[in-house]
Protein backbone atom coordinates (compact mmCIF):
# COMPACT_ATOMS: atom_id res chain seq x y z
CA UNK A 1 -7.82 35.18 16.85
CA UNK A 2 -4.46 34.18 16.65
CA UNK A 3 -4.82 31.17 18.10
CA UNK A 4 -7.69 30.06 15.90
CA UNK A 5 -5.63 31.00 12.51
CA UNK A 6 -3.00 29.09 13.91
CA UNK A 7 -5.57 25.65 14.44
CA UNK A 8 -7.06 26.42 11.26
CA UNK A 9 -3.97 26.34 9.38
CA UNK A 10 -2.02 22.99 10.78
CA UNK A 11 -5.59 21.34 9.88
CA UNK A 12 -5.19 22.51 6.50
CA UNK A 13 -1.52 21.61 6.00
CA UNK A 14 -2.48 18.02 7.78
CA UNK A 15 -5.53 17.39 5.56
CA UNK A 16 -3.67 18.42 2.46
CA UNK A 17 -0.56 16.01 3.65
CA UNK A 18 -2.63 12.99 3.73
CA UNK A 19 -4.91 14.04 0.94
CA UNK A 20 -2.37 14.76 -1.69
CA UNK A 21 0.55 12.80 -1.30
CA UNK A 22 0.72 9.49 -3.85
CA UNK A 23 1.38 6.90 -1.15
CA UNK A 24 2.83 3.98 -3.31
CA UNK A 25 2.82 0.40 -0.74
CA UNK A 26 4.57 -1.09 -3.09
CA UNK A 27 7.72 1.24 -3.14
CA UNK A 28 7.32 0.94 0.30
CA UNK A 29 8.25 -2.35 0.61
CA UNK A 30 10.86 -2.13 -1.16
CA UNK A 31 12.33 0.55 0.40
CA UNK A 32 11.96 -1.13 3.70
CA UNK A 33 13.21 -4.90 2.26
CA UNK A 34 14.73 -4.26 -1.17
CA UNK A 35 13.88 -3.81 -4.85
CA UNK A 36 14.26 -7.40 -5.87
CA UNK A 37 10.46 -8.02 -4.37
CA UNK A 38 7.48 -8.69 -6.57
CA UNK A 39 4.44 -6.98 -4.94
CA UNK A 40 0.19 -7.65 -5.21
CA UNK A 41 -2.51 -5.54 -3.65
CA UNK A 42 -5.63 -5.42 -3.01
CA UNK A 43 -8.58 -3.24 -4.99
CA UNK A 44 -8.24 -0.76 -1.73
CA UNK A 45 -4.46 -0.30 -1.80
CA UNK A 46 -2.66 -2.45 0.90
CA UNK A 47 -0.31 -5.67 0.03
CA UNK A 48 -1.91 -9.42 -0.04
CA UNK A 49 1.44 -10.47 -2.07
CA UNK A 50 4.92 -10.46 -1.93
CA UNK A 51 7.68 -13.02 -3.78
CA UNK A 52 10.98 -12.68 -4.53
CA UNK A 53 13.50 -15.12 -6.09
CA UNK A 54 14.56 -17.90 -3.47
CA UNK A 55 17.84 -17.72 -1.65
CA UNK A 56 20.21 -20.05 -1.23
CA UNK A 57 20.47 -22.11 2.29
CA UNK A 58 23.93 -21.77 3.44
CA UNK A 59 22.95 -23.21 6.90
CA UNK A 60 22.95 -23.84 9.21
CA UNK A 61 18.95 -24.76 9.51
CA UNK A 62 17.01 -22.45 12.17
CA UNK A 63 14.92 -23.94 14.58
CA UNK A 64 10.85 -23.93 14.59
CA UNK A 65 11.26 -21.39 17.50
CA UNK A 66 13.51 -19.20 15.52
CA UNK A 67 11.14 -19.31 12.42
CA UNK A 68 8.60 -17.34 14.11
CA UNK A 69 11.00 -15.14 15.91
CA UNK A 70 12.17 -14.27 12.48
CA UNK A 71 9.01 -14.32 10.97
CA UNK A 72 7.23 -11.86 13.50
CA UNK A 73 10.04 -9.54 13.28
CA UNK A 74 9.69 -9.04 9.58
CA UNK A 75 5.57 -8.32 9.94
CA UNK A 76 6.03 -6.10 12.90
CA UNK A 77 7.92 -3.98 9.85
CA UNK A 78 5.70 -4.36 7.78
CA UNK A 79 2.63 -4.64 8.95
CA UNK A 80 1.02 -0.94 8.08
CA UNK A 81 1.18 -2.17 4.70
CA UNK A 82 -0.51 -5.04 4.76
CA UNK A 83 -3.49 -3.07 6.28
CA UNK A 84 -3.41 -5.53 9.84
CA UNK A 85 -3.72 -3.95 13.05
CA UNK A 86 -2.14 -7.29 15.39
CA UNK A 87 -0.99 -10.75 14.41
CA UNK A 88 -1.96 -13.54 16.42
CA UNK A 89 0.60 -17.05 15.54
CA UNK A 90 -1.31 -19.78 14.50
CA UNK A 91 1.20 -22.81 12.91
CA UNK A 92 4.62 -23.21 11.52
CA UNK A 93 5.85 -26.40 9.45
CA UNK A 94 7.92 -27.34 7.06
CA UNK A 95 7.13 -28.12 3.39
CA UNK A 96 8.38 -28.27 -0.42
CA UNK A 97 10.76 -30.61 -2.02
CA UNK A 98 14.24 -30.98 -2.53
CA UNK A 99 16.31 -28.16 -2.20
CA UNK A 100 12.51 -25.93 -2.29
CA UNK A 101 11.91 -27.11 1.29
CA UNK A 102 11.12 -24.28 3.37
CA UNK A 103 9.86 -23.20 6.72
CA UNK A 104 5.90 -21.84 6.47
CA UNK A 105 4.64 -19.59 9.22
CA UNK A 106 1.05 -18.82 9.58
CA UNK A 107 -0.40 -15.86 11.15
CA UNK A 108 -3.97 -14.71 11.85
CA UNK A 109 -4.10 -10.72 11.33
CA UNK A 110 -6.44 -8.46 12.15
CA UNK A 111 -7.46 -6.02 9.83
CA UNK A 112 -7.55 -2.25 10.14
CA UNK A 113 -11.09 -1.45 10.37
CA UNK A 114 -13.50 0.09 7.41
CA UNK A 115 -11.92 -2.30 5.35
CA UNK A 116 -13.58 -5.00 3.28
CA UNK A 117 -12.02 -7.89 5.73
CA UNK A 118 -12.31 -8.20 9.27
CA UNK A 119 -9.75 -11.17 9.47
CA UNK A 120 -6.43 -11.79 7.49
CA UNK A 121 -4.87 -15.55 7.35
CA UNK A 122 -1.22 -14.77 6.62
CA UNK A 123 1.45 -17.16 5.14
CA UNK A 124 5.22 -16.79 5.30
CA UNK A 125 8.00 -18.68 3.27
CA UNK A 126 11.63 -18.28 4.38
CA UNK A 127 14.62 -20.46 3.80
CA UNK A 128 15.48 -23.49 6.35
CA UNK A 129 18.02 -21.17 6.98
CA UNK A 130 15.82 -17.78 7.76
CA UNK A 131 15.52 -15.84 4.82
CA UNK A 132 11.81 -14.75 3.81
CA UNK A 133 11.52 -14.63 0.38
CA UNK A 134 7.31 -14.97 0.12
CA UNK A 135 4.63 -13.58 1.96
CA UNK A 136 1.39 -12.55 1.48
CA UNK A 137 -2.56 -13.72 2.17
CA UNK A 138 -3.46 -17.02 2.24
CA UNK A 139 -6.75 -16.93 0.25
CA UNK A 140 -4.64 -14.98 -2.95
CA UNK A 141 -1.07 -16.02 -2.29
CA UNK A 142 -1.83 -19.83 -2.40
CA UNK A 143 -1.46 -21.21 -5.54
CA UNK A 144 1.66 -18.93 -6.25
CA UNK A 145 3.20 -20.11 -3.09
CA UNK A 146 2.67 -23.59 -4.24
CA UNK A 147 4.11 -23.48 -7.49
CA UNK A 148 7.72 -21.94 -5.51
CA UNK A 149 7.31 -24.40 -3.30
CA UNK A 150 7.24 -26.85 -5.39
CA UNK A 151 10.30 -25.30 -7.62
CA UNK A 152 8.19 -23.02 -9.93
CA UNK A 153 8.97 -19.49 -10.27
CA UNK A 154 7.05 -16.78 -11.75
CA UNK A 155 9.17 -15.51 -14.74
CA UNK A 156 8.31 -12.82 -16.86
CA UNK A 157 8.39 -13.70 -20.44
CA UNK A 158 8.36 -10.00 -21.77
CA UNK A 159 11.43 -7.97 -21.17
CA UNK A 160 11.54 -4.57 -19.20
CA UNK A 161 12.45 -3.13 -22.74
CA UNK A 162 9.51 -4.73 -24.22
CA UNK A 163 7.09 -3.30 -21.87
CA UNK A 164 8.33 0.04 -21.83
CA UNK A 165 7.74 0.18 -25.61
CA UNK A 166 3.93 -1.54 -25.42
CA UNK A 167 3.40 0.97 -22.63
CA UNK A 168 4.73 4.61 -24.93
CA UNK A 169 3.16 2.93 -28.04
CA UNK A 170 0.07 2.45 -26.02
CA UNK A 171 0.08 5.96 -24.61
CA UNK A 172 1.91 7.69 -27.20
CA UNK A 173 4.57 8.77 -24.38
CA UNK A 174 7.80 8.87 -25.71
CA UNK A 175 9.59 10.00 -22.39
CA UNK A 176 11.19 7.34 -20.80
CA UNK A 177 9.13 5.44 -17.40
CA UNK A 178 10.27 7.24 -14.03
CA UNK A 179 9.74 3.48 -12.76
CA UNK A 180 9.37 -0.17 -13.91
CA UNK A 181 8.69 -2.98 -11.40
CA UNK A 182 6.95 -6.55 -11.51
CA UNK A 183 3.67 -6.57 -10.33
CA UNK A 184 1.19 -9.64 -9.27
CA UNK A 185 -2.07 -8.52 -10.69
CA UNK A 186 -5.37 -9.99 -10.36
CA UNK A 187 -6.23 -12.59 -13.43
CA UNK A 188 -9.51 -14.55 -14.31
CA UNK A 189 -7.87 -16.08 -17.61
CA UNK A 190 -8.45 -19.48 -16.91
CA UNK A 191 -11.93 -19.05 -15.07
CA UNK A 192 -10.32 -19.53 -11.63
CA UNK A 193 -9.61 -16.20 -10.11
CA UNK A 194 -5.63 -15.99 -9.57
CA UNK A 195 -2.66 -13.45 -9.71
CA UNK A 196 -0.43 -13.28 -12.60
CA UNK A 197 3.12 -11.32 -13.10
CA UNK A 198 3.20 -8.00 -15.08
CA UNK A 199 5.05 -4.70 -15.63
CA UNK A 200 3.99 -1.53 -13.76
CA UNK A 201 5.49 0.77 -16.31
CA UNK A 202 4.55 4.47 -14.16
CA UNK A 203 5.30 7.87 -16.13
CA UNK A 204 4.76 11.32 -15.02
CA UNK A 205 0.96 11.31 -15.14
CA UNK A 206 0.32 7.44 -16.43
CA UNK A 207 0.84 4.20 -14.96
CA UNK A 208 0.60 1.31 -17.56
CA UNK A 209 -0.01 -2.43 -16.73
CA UNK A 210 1.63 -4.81 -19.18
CA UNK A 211 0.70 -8.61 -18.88
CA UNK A 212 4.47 -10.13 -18.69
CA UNK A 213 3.45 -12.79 -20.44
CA UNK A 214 2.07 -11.62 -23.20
CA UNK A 215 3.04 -8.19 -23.59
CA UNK A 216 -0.72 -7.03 -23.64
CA UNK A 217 -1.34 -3.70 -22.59
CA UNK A 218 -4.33 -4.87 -19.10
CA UNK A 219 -4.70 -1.02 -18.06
CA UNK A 220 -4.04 2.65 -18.04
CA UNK A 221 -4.64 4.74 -15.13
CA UNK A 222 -3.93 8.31 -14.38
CA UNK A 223 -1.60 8.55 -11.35
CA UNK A 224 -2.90 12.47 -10.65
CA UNK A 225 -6.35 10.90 -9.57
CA UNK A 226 -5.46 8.34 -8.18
CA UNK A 227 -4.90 8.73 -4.01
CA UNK A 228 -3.79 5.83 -1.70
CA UNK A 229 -4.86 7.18 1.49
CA UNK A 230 -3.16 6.02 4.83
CA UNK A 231 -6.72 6.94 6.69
CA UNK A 232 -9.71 5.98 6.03
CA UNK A 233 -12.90 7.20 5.46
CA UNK A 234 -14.03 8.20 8.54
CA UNK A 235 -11.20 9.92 9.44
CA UNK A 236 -11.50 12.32 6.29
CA UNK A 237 -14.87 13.35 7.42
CA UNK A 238 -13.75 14.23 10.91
CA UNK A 239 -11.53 16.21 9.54
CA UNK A 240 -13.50 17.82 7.11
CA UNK A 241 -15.83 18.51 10.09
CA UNK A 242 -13.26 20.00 11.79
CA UNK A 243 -12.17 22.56 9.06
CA UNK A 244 -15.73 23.77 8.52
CA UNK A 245 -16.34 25.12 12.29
CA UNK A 246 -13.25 26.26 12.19
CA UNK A 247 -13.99 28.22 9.11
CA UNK A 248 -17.48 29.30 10.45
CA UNK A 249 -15.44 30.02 14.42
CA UNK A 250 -12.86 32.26 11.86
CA UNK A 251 -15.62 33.86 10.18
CA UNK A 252 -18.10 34.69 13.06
CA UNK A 253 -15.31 36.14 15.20
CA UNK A 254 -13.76 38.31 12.39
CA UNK A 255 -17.77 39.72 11.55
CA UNK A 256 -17.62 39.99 15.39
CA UNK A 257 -14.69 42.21 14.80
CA UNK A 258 -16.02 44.24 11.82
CA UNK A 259 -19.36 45.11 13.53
CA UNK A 260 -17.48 46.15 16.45
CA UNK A 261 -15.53 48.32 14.76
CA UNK A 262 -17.89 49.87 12.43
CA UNK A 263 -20.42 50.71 15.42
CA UNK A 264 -21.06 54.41 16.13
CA UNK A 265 -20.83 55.98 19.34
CA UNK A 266 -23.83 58.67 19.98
CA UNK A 267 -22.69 61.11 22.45
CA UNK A 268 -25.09 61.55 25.94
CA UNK A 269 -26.62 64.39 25.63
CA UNK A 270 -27.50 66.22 29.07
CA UNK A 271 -30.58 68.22 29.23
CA UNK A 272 -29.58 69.78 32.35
């Protein structure tokens, strides 16, 4: 009986673990590479983006060997949140202009499964000198990668300051964010699907999307319903399967028990 409580309760404690717990990529990231990075996801919570301001080259220029050394070493961190399983190297080159020219790796990832994607063409800008400062998937981080390489940079137009008010005026919050970050979020503006930069402005109970452009208020969610898990579907059932016959093992050996215990012993009699 022991035994069984025992089962039954780590399964409990390791549902709710994965169940409850906001899992934020994006903090992750940062935590793992620094806070200057500017981070995009996909609808079903893993990263297809990742920017942040250009370094300088201070030489001296890596090789094309040492590219992908570098370049595999900084997805083999990473890659849990990018939802990919394995990378497979496909090309390296060189591209940009002027002092924007910058080593490109290419990777083909494979995705963790149940998700939407069975295949993930990766793209990663670093410095002629080493130093990754983009990364993300090819299909969504294209046209951004483009623009850096070809000197543009994504700059917010609306101040931290001004984002945190649109975001309490839009809420009627007056406490002040627990977190403000950049965000590449998905935009259909100009009819061409594309990513655009905007402020994740995340209270206690409400994170607020603020177009850094134009200071627009894009969306409101609740962060107490909203769950990133790190497993997928699947997985949740299995373990909901699990719980239930160990509830109905807990419950047929403890009536078991009780019927044992409330059975009443007849005395033999002898006739002789």
């Amino acid at each position: 009986m022991n035994v069984i409580k025992s089962i039954f309760s780590f399964t409990i404690i390791f549902l709710l673990s994965f169940t409850f717990v906001l899992a934020d990529v994006g903090s992750d990231f940062r935590n793992r590479n620094g806070n200057e990075w500017v981070i995009g996801s996909y609808p079903w919570g893993y990263i297809n983006l990742a920017t942040r301001s250009r370094p300088e080259d201070i030489g001296p220029n890596i090789t094309n060997t040492e590219a992908i050394e570098i370049a595999e070493e900084f997805m083999s961190r990473n890659l849990d949140l990018f939802g990919i399983e394995s990378l497979t190297f496909y090309n390296t080159y060189e591209e940009g202009v002027g002092g924007n020219r910058s080593w490109v790796v290419e990777f083909i990832g494979d995705a963790y499964e149940d998700l939407p994607v069975t295949k993930l063409d990766m793209m990663i800008l670093m410095t002629l000198d080493g130093k990754i400062f983009g990364v993300g998937d090819v299909e969504v981080c294209t046209t951004v990668f483009q623009d850096i390489l070809q000197g543009y940079y994504p700059i917010p137009q609306v101040s931290e300051n001004e984002a945190i008010n649109s975001a309490q005026e839009s809420t009627g919050i007056g406490d002040k964010p627990i977190e403000t970050n950049l965000e590449y979020v998905p935009s259909n503006e100009t009819g061409i699907f594309d990513y655009k930069l905007a402020w994740e402005v995340t209270f206690n109970n409400k994170k607020v999307i603020v177009d850094a452009e134009s200071g627009n208020v894009l969306s409101i969610e609740s962060t107490k319903e909203k769950f990133n898990l790190k497993f997928f579907e699947h997985d949740i059932f299995i373990i909901i399967v699990i719980v239930v016959i160990l509830i109905g093992i807990y419950l047929f050996r403890r009536r078991k028990i009780s019927n044992i215990n409330n059975l009443k012993i007849i005395p033999t009699v002898n006739n002789d």
